[in-house]
C-alpha atoms as a PDB file:
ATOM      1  CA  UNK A   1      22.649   8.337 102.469  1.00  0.00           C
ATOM      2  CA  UNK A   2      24.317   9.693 105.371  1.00  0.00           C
ATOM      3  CA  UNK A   3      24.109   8.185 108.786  1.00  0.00           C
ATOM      4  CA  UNK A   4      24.605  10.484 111.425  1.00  0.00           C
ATOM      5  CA  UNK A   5      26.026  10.510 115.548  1.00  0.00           C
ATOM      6  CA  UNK A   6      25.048  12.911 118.143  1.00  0.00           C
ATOM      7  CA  UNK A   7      26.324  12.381 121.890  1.00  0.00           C
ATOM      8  CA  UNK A   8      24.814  14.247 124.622  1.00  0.00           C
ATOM      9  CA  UNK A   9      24.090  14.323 128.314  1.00  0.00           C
ATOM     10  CA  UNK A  10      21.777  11.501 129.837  1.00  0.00           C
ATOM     11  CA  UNK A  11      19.179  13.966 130.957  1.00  0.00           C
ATOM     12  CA  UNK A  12      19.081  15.899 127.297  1.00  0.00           C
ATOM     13  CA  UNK A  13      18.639  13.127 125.683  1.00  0.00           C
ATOM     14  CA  UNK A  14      15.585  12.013 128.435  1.00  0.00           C
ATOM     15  CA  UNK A  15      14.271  15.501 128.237  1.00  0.00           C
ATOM     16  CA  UNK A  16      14.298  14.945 124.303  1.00  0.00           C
ATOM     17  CA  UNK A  17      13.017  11.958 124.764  1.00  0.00           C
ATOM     18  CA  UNK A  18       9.925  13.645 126.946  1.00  0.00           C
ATOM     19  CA  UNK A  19       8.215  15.201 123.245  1.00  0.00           C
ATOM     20  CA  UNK A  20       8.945  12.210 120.577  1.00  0.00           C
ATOM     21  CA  UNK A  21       7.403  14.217 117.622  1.00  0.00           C
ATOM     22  CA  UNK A  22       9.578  16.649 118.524  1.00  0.00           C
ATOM     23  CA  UNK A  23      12.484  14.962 118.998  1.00  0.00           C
ATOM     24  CA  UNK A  24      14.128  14.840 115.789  1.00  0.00           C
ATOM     25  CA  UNK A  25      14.025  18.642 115.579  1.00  0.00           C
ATOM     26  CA  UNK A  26      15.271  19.286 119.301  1.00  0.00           C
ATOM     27  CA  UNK A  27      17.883  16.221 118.468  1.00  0.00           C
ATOM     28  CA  UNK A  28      19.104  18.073 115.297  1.00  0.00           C
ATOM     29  CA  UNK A  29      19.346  21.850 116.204  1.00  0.00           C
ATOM     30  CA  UNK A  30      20.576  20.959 120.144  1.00  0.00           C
ATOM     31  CA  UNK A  31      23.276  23.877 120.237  1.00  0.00           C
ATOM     32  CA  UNK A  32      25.553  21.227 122.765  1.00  0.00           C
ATOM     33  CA  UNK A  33      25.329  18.261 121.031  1.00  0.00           C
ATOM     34  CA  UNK A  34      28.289  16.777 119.300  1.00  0.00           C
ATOM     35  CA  UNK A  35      28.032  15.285 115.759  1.00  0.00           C
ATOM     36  CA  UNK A  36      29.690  12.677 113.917  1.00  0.00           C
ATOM     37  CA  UNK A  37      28.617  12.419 109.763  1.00  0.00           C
ATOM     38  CA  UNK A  38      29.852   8.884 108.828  1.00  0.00           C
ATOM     39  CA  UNK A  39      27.893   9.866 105.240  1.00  0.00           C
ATOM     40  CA  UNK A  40      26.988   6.449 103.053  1.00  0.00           C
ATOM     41  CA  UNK A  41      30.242   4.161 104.960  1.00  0.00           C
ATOM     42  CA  UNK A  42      28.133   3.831 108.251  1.00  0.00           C
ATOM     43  CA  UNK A  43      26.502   0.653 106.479  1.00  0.00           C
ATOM     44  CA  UNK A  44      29.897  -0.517 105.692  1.00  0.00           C
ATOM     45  CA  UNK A  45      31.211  -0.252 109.119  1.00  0.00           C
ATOM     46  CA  UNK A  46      27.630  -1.763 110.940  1.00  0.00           C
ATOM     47  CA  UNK A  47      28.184  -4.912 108.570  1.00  0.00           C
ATOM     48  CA  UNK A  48      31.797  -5.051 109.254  1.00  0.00           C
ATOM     49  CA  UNK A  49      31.723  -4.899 113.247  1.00  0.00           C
ATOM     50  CA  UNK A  50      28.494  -7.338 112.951  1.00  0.00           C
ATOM     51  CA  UNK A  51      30.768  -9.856 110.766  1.00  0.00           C
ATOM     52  CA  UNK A  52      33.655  -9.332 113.505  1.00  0.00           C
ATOM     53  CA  UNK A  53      30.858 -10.060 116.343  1.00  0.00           C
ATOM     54  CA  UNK A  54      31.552  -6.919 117.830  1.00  0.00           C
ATOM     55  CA  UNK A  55      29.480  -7.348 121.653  1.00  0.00           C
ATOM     56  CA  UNK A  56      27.950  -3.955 120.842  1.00  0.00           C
ATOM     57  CA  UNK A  57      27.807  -2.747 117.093  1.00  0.00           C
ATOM     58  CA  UNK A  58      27.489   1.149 118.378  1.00  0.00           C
ATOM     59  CA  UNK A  59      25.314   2.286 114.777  1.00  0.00           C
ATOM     60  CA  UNK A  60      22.619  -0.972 115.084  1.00  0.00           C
ATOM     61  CA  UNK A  61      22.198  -1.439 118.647  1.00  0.00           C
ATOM     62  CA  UNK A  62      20.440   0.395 121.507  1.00  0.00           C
ATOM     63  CA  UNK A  63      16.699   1.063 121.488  1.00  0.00           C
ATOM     64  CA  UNK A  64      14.458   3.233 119.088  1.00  0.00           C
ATOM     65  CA  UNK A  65      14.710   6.502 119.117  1.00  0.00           C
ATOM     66  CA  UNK A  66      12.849   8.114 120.491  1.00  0.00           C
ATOM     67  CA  UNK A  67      10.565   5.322 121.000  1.00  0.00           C
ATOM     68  CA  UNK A  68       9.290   2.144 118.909  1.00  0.00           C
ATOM     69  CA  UNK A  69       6.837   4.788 117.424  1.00  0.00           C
ATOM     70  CA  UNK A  70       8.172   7.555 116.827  1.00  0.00           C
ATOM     71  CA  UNK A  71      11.795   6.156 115.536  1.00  0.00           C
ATOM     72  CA  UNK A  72      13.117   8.278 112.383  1.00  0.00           C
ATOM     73  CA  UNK A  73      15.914   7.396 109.405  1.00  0.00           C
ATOM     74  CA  UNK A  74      15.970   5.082 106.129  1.00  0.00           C
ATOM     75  CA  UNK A  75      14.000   2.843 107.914  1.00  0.00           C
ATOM     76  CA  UNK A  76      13.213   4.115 111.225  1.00  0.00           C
ATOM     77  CA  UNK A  77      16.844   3.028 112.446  1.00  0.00           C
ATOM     78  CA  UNK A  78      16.977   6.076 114.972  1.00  0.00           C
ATOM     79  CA  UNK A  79      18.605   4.493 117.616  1.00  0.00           C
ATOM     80  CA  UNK A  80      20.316   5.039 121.183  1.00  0.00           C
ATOM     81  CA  UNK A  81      22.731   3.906 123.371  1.00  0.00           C
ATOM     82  CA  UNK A  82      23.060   4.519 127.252  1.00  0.00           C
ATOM     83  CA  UNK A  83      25.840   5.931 128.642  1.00  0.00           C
ATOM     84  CA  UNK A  84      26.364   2.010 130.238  1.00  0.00           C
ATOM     85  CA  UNK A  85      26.265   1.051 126.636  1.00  0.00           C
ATOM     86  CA  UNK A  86      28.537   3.950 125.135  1.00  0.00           C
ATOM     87  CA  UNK A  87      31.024   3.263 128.010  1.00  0.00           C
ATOM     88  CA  UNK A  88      31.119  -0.656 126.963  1.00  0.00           C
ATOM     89  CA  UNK A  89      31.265   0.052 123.149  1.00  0.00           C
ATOM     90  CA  UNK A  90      33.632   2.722 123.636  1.00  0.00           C
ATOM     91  CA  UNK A  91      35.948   0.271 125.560  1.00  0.00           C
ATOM     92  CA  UNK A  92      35.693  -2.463 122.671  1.00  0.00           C
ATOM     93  CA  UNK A  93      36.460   0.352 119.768  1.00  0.00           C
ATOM     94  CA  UNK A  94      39.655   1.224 122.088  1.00  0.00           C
ATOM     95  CA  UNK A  95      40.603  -2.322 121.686  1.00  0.00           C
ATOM     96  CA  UNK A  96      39.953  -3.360 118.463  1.00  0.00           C
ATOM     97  CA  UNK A  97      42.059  -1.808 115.480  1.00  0.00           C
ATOM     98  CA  UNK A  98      40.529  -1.513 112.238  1.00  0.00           C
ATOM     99  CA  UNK A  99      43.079  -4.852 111.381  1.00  0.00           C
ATOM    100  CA  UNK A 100      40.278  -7.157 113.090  1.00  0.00           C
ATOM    101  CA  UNK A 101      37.558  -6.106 110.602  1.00  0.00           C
ATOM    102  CA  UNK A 102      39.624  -5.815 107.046  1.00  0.00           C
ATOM    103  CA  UNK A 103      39.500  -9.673 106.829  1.00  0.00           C
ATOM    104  CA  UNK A 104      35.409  -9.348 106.547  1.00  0.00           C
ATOM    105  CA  UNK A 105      35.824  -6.187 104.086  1.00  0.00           C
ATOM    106  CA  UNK A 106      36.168  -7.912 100.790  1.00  0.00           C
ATOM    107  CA  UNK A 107      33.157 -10.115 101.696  1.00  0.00           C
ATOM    108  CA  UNK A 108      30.842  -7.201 103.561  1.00  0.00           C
ATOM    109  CA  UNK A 109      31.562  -5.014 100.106  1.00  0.00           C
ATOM    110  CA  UNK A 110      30.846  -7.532  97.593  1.00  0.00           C
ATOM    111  CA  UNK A 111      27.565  -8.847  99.366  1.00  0.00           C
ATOM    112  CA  UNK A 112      25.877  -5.390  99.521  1.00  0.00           C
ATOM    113  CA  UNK A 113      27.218  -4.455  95.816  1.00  0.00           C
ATOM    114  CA  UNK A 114      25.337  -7.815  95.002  1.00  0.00           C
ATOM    115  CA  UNK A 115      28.206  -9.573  93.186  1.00  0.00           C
ATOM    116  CA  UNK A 116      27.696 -13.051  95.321  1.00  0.00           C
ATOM    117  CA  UNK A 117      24.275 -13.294  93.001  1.00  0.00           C
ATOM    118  CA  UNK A 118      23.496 -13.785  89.578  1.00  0.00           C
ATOM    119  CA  UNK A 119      22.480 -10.452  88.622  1.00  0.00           C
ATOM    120  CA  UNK A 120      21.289 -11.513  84.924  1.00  0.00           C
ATOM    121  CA  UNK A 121      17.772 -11.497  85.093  1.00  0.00           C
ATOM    122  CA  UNK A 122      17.995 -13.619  82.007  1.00  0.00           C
ATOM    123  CA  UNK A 123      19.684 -16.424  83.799  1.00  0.00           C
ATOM    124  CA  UNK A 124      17.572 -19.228  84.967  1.00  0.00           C
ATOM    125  CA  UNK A 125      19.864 -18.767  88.368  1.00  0.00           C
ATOM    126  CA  UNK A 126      18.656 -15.094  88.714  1.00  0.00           C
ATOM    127  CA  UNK A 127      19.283 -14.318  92.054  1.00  0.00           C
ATOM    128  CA  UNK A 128      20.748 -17.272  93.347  1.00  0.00           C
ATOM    129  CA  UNK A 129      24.217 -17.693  94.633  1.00  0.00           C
ATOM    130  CA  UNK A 130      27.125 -17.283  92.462  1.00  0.00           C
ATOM    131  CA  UNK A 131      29.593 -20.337  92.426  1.00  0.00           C
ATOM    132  CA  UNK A 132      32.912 -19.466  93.900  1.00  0.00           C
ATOM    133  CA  UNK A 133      34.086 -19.396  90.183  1.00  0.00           C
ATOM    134  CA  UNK A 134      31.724 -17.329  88.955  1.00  0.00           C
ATOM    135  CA  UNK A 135      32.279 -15.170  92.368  1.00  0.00           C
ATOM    136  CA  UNK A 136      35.835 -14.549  91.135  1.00  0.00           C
ATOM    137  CA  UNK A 137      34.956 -13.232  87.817  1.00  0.00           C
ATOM    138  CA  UNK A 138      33.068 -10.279  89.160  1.00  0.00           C
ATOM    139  CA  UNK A 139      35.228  -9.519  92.498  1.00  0.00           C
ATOM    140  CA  UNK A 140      35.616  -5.569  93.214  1.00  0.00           C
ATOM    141  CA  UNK A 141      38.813  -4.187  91.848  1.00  0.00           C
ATOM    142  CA  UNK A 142      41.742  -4.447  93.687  1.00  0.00           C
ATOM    143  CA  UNK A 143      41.562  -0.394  93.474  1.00  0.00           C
ATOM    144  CA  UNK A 144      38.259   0.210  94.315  1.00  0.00           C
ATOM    145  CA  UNK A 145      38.461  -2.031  97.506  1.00  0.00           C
ATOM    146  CA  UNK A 146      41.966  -0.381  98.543  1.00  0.00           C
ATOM    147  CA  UNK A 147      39.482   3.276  98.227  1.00  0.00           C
ATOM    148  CA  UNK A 148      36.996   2.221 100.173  1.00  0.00           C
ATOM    149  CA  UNK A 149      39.267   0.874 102.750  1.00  0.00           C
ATOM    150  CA  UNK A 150      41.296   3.997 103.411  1.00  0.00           C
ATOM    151  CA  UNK A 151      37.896   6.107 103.534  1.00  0.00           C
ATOM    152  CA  UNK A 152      36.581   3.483 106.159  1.00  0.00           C
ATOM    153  CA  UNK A 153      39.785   3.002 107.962  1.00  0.00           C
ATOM    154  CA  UNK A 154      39.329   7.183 108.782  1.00  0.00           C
ATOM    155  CA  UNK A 155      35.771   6.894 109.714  1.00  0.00           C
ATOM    156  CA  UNK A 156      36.476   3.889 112.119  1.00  0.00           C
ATOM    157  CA  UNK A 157      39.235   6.045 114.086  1.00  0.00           C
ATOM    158  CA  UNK A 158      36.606   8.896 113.971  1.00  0.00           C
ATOM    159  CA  UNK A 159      33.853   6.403 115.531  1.00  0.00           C
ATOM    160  CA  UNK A 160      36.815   5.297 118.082  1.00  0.00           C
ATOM    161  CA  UNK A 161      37.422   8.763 118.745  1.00  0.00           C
ATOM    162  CA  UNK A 162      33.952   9.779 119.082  1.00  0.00           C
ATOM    163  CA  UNK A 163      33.277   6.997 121.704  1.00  0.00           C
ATOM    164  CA  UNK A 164      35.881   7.573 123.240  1.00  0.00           C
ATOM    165  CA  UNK A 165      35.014  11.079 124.669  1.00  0.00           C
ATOM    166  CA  UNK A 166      31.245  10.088 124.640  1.00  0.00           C
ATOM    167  CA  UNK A 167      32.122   7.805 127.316  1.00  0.00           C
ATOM    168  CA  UNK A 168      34.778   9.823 129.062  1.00  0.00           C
ATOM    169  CA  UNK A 169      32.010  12.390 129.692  1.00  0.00           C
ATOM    170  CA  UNK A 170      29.225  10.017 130.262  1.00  0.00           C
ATOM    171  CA  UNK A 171      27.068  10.562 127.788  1.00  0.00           C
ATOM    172  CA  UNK A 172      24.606   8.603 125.118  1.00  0.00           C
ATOM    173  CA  UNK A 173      24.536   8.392 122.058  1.00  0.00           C
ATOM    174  CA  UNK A 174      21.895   8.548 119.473  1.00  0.00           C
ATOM    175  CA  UNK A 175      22.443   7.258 115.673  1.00  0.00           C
ATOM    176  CA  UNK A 176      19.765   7.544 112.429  1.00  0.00           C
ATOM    177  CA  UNK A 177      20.319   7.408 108.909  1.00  0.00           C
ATOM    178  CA  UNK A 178      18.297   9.282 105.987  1.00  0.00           C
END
């Protein structure tokens, strides 16, 4: 699944926003627009800058894009940031490393991989919450978790970069994933 970034200009992305059936389209072959692929980790890195309370998370917040209605992606997650809102989450990225999310990582990866439930559908605890025992038995390998980490420590400083010229220029932002 990838989740994808495009910053542009405050009035492209109002005149985009003028023809919301047509939006997606304009949005995805817009010759000036600059892109960002995060591909599957942009899940990983939402979860890990909502665990770190991050004051904007820039891939869940905004508004719909292009409206409530009209809003595309898994699960009509299209969404947009002002260039107020770029400028503020570009400012936080700046200042926090990746450092202040790896101590959520190990959690954030083993909660959507579902290993902090019984997975046995046998079990008369299907479902329910492993003990911290029973969490321990079924932790991600060391190597695994060091993989993932080094792939989402390079998208991170890609999102920091991205920002970072997003709000330098003024411009919005608008994130989906599919």
């Amino acid at each position: 699944m990838l989740g994808d970034f495009v910053r542009l200009d405050p009035e492209t992305l109002a005149r985009l926003r003028e023809t919301p059936l047509e939006a997606y389209h304009q949005l995805t072959t817009c010759p000036n627009a600059s892109r960002l692929d995060l591909d599957s980790m942009w899940e990983r890195l939402s979860a890990l800058m909502d665990a770190a309370h991050f004051p904007i998370n820039p891939i869940a917040a905004g508004s719909p894009y292009p409206d409530e209605s009209t809003a595309w992606g898994a699960e009509g997650d299209s969404r947009c940031l002002t260039a107020e809102e770029v400028a503020q989450a570009a400012l936080h990225l700046r200042q926090s490393p990746f450092d202040i999310l790896k101590p959520h990582l190990r959690q954030v990866l083993e909660a959507k991989a579902g290993a902090l439930v019984n997975l046995d559908p046998d079990s008369p605890r299907y479902l329910q919450p492993l003990s911290p025992e029973e969490a321990e038995q079924v932790r991600m390998s060391d190597e695994r978790f060091r993989d993932i980490q080094l792939v989402l420590v390079d998208d991170y400083e890609a999102l920091v970069a991205f920002f970072d010229v997003a709000a330098r220029g003024g411009q919005c932002t608008v994130f989906w994933a599919a």
